[in-house]
Protein backbone atom coordinates (compact mmCIF):
# COMPACT_ATOMS: atom_id res chain seq x y z
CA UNK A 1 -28.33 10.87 11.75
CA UNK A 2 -28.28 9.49 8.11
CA UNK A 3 -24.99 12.34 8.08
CA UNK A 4 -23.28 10.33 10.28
CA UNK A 5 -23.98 6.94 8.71
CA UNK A 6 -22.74 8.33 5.25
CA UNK A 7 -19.59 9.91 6.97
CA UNK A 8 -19.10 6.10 8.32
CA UNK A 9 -19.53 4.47 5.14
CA UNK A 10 -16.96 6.85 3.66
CA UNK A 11 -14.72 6.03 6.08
CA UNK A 12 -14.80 2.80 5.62
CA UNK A 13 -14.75 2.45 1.85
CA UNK A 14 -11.75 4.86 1.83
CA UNK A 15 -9.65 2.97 4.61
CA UNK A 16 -10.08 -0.13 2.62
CA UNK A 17 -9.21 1.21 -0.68
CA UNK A 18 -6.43 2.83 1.00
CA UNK A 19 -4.84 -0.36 2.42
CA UNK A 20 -4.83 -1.92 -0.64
CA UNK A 21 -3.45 0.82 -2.06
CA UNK A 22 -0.18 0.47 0.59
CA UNK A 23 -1.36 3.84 2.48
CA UNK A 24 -2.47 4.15 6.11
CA UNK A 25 -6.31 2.89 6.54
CA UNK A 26 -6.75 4.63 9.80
CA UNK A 27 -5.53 8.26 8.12
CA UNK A 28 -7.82 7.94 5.13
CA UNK A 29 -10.26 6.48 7.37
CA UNK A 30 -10.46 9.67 9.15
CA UNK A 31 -10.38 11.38 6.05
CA UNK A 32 -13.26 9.72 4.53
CA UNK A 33 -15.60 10.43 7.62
CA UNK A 34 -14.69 14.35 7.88
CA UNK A 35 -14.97 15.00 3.78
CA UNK A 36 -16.41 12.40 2.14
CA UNK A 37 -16.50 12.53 -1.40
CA UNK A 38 -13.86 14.28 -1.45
CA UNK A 39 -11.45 12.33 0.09
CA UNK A 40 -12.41 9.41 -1.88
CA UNK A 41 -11.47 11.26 -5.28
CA UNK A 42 -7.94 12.49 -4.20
CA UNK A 43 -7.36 8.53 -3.25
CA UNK A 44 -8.62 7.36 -6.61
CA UNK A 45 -6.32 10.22 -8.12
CA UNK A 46 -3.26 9.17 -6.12
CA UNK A 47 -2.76 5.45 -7.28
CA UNK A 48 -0.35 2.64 -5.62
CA UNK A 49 2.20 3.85 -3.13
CA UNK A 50 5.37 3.91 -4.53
CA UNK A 51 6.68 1.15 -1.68
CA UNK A 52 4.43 -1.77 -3.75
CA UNK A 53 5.90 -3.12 -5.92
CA UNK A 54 4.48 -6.45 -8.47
CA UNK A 55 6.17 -10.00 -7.79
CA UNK A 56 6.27 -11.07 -11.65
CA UNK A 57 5.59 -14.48 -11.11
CA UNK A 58 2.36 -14.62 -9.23
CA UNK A 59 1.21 -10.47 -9.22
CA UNK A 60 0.92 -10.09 -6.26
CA UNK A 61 1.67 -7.08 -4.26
CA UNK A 62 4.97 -6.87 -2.21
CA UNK A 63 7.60 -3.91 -0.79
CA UNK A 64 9.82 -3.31 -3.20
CA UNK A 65 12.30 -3.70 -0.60
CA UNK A 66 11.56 -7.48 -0.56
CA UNK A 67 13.90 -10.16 -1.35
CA UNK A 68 11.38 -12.88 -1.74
CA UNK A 69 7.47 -12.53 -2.54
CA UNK A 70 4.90 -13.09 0.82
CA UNK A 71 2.67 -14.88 -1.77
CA UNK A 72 4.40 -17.13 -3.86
CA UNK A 73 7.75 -17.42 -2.18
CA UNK A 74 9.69 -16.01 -5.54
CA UNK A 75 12.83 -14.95 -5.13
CA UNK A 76 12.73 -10.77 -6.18
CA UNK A 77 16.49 -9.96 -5.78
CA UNK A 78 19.68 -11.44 -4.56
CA UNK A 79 20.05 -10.56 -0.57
CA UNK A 80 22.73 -8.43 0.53
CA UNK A 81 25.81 -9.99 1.31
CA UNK A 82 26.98 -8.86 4.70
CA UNK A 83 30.85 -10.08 4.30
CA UNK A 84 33.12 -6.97 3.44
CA UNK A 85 34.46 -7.14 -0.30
CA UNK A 86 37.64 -8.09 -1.40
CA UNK A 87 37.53 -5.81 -4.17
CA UNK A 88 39.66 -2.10 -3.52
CA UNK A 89 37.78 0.29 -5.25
């Protein structure tokens, strides 16, 4: 019984640290139920997903795809024009 409440603890604690991390809660979820410990090191070891990225005005955490920050409403990077160029290359 008390195997099963660990495993469930696990999972929890590593889907949470996960999400925040930008990686898939249910995955490491799973992960943290079957092994535990283990799983919970190799997140720790992997840091931030490399799709976060930090909005310099308010820190916060955003895709680094983003043209404006979800927090703070910042403006990341000029959007992508979707006229053709004048401009022969």
């Amino acid at each position: 019984m008390w195997v099963l409440v660990f495993g469930l603890a696990f999972g929890v604690l590593c889907s949470h640290m996960a999400a925040k991390r930008g990686r898939s809660g249910f995955a490491w979820a799973i992960l943290g139920f079957l092994f535990s410990l283990i799983a919970l090191v190799f997140l720790l070891a992997l840091g931030d997903s490399d799709e976060i990225a930090k909005c310099p005005k308010c820190y916060g955490k955003v895709d680094y795809r983003a043209f404006v920050c979800m927090h703070c409403r910042h403006q990341l990077r000029a959007p992508l024009n979707d006229e053709p160029s004048d401009h022969v290359a």
